[in-house]
Protein backbone atom coordinates (compact mmCIF):
# COMPACT_ATOMS: atom_id res chain seq x y z
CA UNK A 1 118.69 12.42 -3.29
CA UNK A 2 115.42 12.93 -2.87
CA UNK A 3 113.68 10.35 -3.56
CA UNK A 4 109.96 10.08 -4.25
CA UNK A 5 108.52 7.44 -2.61
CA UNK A 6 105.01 7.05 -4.59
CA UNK A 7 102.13 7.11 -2.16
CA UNK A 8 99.33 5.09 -2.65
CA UNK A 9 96.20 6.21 -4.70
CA UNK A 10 93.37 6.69 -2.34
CA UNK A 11 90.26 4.65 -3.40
CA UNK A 12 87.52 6.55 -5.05
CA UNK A 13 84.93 8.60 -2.59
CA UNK A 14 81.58 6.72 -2.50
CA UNK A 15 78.32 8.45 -0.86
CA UNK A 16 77.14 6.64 2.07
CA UNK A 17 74.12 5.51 1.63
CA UNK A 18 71.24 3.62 3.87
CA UNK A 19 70.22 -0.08 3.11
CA UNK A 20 67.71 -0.11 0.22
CA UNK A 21 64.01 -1.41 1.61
CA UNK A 22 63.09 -3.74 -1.18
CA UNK A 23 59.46 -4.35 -1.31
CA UNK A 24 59.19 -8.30 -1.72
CA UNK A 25 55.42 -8.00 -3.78
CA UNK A 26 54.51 -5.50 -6.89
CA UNK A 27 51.99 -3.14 -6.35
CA UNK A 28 49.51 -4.75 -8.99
CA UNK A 29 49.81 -7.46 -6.27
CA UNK A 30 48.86 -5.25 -3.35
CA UNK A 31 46.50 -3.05 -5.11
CA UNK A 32 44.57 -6.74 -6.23
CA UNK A 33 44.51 -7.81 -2.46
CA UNK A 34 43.17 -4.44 -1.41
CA UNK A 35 40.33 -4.31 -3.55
CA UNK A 36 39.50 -7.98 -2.56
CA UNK A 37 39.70 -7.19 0.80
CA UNK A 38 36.77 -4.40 0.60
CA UNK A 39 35.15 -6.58 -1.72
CA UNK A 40 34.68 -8.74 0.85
CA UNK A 41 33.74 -6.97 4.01
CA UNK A 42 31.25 -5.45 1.82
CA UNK A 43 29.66 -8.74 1.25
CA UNK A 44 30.04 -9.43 4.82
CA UNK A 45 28.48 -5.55 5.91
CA UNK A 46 25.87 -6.77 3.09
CA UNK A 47 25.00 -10.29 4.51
CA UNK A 48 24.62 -8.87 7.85
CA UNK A 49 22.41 -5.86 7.57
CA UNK A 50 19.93 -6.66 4.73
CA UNK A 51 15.89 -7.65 5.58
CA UNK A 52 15.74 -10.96 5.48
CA UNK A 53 12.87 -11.48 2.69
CA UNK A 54 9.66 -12.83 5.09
CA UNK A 55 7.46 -15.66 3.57
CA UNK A 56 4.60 -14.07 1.70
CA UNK A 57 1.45 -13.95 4.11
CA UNK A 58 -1.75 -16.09 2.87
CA UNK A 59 -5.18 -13.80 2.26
CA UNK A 60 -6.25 -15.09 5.34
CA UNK A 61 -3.07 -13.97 7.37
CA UNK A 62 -3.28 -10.58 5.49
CA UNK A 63 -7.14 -10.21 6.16
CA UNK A 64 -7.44 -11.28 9.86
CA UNK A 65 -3.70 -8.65 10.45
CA UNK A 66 -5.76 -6.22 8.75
CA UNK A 67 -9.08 -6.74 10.77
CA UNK A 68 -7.23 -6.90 14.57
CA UNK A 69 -5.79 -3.50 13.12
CA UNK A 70 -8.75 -2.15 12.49
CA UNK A 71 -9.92 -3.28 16.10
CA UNK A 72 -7.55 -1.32 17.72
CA UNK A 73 -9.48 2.22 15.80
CA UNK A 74 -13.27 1.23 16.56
CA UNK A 75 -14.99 4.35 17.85
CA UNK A 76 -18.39 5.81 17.29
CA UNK A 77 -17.18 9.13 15.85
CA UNK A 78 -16.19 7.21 12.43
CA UNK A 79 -18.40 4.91 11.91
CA UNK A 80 -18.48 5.17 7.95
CA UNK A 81 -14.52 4.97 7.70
CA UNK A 82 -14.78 1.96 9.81
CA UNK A 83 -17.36 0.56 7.55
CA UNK A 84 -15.19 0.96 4.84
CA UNK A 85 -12.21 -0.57 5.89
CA UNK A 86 -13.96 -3.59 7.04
CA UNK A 87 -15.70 -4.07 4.31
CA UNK A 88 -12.62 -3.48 2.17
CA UNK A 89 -10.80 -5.97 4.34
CA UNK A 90 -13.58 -8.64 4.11
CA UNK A 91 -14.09 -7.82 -0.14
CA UNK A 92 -10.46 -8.23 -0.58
CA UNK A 93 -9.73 -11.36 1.29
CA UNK A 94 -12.55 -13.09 -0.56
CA UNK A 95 -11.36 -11.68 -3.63
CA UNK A 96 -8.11 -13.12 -2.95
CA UNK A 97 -8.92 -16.43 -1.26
CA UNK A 98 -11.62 -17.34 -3.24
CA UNK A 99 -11.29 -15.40 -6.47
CA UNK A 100 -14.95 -14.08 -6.29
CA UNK A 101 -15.14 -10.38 -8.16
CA UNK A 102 -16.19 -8.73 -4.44
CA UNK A 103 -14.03 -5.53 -4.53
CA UNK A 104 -15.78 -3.62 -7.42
CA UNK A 105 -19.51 -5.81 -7.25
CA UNK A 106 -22.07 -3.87 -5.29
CA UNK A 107 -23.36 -5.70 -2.32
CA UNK A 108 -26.78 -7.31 -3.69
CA UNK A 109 -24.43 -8.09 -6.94
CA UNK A 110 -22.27 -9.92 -5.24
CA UNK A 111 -24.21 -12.16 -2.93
CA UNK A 112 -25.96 -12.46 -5.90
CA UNK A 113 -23.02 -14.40 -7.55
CA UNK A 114 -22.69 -16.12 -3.97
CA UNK A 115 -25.71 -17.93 -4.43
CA UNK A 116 -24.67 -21.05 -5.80
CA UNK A 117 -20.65 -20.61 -5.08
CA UNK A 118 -19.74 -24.13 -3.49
CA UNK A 119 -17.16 -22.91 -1.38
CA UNK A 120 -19.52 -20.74 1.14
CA UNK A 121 -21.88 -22.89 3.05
CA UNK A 122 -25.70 -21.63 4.02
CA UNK A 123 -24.44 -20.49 7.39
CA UNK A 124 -21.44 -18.48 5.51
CA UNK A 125 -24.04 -16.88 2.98
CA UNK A 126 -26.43 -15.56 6.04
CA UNK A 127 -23.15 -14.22 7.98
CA UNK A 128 -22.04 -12.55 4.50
CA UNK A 129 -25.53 -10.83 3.62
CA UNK A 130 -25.63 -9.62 7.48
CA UNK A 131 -22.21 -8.46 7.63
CA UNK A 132 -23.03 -6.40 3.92
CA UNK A 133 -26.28 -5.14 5.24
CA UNK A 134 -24.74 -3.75 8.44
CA UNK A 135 -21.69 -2.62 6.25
CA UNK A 136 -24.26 -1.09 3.72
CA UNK A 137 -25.77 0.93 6.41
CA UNK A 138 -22.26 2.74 7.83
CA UNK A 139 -21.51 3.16 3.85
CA UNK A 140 -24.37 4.71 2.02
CA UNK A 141 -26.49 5.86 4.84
CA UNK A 142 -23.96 6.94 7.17
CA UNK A 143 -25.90 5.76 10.28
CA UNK A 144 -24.28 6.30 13.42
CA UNK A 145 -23.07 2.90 15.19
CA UNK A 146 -22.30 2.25 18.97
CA UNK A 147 -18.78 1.05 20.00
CA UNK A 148 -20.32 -2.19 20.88
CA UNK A 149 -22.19 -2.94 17.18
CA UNK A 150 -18.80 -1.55 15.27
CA UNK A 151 -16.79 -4.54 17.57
CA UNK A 152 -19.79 -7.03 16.74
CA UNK A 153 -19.20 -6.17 13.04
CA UNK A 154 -15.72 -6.90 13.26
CA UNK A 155 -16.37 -9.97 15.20
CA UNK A 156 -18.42 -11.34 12.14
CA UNK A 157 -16.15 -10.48 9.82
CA UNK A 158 -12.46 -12.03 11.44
CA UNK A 159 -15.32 -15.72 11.97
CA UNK A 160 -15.86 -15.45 8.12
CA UNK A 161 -12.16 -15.27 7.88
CA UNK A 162 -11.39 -17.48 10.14
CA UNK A 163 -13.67 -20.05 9.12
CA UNK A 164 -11.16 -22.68 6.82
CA UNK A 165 -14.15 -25.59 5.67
CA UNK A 166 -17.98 -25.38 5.45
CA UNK A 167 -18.05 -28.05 8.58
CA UNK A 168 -17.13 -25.03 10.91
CA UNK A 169 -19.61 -22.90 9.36
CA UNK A 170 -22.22 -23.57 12.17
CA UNK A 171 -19.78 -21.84 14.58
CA UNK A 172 -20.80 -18.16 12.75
CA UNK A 173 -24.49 -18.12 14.17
């Protein structure tokens, strides 16, 4: 007798596969934290490497900067662009400062309108109408000047910027 002993049914056949990496955050998640990230450091790169914005200079500041420029150029071969930028320089701090019209007022015009301005003193007014004269004469009648009367021009002109009340005006002469 033969009998048929039943064998067991084998289990079923599974792949074998590796653990499964499950990512603990969504990717909205991640994708949000990147873009804050670079949002930040380029705030930070920002911060760090713009000008910092400098106080705005006074007329004076701007004038007497412009005039030790222009000190740094004197020489006798250019003695009408020299004239020019000082007097520029000189027009357009009193233009600012004061608020005189001495940018586009011809010389005699404009010491004209001087004459009974209360903020230039006497001594001021006879610096001025010597500084315009000399100016005047590198300008319109392109005279040659020596080194030493270009730097004497320029001297006037940074003590007629420099000069802050009419008590200090005796200091010009």
């Amino acid at each position: 007798m033969t009998s048929a002993i039943a064998s067991p049914t084998p289990a079923p056949i599974h792949d074998i596969v590796g653990p499964l990496w499950i990512f603990p955050y969504p990717l909205w998640v991640i994708v949000t934290v990147a873009l804050a990230g670079l949002a930040l450091l380029g705030l930070v790169f920002w911060l760090t490497r713009r000008k910092r914005a400098l106080a705005p200079q006074t007329p004076r500041q701007r004038a007497l900067a412009a005039l030790e420029e222009l000190r740094g150029g004197v020489s006798e071969s250019d003695s009408y662009g020299f004239g020019v930028k000082v007097s520029d320089c000189l027009r357009t701090y009193i233009h600012d400062q004061h608020g005189l019209d001495a940018i586009t007022r011809t010389s005699l015009e404009f010491l004209e309108a001087l004459r009974d301005h209360p903020a230039f003193s006497s001594g001021e007014k006879a610096a001025l109408s010597e500084f315009l004269e000399s100016v005047d004469l590198l300008k319109y009648a392109r005279l040659p000047a020596a080194a030493d009367d270009l730097r004497s021009l320029l001297s006037i002109g940074e003590r007629l910027v420099k000069v802050e009340s009419p008590d200090r005006a005796g200091a010009l002469k």
